[in-house]
C-alpha atoms as a PDB file:
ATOM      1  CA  UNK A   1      14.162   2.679  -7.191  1.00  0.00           C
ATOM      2  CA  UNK A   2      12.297   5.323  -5.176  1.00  0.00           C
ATOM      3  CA  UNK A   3       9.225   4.380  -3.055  1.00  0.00           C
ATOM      4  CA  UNK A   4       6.136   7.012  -3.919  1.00  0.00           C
ATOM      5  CA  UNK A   5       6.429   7.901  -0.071  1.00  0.00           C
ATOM      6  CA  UNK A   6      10.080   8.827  -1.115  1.00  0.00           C
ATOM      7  CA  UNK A   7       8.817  10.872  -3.808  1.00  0.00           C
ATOM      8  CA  UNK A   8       6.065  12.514  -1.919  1.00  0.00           C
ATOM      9  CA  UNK A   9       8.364  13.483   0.808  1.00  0.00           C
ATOM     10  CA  UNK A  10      10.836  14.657  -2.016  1.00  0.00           C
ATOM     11  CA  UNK A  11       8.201  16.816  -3.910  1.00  0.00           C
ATOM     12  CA  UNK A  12       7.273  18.700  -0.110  1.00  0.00           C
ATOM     13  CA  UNK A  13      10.899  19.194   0.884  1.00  0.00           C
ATOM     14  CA  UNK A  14      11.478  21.328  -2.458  1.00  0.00           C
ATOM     15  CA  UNK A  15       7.709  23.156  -2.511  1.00  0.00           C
ATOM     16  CA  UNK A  16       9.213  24.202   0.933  1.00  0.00           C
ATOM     17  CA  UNK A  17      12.386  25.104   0.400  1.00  0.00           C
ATOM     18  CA  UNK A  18      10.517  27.168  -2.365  1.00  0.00           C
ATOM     19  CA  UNK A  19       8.298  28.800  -0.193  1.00  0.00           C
ATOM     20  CA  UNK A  20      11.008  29.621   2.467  1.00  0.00           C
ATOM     21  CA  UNK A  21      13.165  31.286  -0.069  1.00  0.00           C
ATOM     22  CA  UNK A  22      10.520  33.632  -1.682  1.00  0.00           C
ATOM     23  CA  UNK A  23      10.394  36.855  -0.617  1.00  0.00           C
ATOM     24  CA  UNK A  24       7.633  37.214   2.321  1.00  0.00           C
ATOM     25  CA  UNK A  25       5.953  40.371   0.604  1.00  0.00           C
ATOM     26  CA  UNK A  26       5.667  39.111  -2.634  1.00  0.00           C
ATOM     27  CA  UNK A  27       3.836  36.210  -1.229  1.00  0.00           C
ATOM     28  CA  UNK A  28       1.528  38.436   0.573  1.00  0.00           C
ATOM     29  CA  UNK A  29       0.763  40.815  -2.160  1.00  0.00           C
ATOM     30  CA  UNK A  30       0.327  37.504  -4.548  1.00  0.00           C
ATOM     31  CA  UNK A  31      -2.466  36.173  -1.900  1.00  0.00           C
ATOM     32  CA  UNK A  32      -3.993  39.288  -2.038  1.00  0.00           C
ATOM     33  CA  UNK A  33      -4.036  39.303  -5.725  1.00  0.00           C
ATOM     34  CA  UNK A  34      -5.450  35.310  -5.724  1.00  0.00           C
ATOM     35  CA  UNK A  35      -7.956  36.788  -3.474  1.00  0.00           C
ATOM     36  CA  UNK A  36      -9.227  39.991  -5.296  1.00  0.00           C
ATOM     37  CA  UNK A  37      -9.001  38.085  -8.756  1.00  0.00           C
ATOM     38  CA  UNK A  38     -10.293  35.074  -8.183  1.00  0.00           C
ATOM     39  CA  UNK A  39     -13.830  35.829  -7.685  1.00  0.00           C
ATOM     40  CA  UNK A  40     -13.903  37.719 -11.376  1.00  0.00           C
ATOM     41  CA  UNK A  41     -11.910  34.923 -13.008  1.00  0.00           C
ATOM     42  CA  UNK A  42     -14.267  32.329 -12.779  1.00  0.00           C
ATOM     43  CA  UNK A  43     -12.405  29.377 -13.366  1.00  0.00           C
ATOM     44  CA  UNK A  44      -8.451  29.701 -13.676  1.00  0.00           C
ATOM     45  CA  UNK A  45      -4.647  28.533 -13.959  1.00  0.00           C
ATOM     46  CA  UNK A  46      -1.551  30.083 -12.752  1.00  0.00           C
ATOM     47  CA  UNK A  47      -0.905  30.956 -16.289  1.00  0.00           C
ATOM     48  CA  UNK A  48      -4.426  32.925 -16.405  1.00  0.00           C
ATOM     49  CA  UNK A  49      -2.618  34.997 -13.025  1.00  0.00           C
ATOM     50  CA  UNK A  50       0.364  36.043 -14.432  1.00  0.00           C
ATOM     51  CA  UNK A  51      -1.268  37.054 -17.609  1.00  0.00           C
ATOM     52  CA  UNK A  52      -3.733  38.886 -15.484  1.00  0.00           C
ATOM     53  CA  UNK A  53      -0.827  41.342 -13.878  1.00  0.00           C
ATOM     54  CA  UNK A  54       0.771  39.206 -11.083  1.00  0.00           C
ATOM     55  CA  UNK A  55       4.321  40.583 -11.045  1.00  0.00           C
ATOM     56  CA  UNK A  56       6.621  37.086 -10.811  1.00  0.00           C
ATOM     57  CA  UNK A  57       8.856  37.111  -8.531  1.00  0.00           C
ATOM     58  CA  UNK A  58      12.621  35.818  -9.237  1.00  0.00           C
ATOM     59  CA  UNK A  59      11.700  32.227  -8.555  1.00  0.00           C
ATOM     60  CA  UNK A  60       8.138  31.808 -10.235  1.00  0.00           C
ATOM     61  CA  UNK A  61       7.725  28.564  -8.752  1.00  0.00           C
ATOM     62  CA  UNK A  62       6.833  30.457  -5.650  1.00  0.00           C
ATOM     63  CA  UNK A  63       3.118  30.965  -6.726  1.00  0.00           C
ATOM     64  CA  UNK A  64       2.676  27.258  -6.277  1.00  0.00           C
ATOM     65  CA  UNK A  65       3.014  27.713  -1.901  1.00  0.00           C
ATOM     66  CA  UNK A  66       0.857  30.639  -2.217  1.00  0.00           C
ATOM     67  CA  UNK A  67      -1.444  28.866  -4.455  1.00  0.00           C
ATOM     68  CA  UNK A  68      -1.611  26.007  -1.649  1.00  0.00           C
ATOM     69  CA  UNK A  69      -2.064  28.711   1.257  1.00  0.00           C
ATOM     70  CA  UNK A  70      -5.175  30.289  -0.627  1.00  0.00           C
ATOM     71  CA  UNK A  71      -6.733  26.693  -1.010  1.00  0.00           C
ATOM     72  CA  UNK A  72      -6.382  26.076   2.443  1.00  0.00           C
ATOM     73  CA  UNK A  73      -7.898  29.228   3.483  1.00  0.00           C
ATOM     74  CA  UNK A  74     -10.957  28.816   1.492  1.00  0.00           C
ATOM     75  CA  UNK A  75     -10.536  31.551  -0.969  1.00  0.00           C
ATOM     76  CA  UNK A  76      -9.774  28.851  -4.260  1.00  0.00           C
ATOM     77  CA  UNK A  77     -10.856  25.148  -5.030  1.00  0.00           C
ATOM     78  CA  UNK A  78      -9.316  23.094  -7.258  1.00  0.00           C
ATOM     79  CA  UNK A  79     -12.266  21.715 -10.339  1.00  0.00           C
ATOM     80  CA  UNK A  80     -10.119  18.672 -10.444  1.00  0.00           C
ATOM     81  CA  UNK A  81      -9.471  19.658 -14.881  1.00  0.00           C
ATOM     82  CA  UNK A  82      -6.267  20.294 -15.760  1.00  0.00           C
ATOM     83  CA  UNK A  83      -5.120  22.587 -18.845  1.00  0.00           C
ATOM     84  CA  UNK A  84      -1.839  22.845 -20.461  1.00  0.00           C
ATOM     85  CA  UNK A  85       0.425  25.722 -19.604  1.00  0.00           C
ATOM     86  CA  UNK A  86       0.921  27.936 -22.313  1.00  0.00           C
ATOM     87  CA  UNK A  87       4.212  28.902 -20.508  1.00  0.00           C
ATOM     88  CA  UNK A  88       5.884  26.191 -19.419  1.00  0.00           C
ATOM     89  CA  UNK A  89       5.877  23.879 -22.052  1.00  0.00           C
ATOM     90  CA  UNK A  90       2.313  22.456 -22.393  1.00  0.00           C
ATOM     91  CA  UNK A  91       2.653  20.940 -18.729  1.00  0.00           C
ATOM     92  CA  UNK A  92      -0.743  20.426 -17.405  1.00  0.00           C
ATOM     93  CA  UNK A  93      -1.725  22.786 -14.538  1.00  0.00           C
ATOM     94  CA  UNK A  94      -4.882  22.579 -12.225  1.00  0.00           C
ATOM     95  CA  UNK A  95      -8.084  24.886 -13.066  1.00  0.00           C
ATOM     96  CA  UNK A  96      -9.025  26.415 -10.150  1.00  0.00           C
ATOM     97  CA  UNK A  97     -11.923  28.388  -9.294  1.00  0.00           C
ATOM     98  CA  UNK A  98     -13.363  30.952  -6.202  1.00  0.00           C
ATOM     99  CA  UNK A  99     -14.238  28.832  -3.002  1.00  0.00           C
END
């Protein structure tokens, strides 16, 4: 059986390996795009992004680094709800809202 550190240090090896093998302009358009949106969306999901005109990039999963990146740099907060995904399955994604 896995320790939780195991499967935190799991879960940041493959959000890296995600981020390293997306394509460096689509992440910088899709920051820009968090960034311009954001403020009009009041509160949001990922899903609410890519309905809103975010062109996805061959490895969707790639908006979760650049979702990270725009927390850090102040421009989204997470509310702490969660909503289910209308896209992938009803898994629960995090509402986020301008900083």
């Amino acid at each position: 059986m896995r320790t939780i550190a195991e499967a935190k240090a799991q879960r940041a090896a493959a959000i890296a390996q995600v981020d390293a093998n997306a394509d460096a302009a689509w992440k910088s358009y899709a920051l820009g795009f968090i960034a311009e949106l954001s403020g009009r969306m009041g509160e949001f999901t990922t899903d609410d992004l890519w309905d809103a005109g975010l062109v996805k990039p061959r490895e969707p999963r790639a908006l979760g680094p650049v979702m990270r990146r725009a927390a850090k740099r102040g421009l989204i907060t997470t509310t702490g709800a969660f909503r289910a995904s209308r896209y992938r399955n009803c898994a629960p994604l995090p509402v986020w809202s301008a900083a």
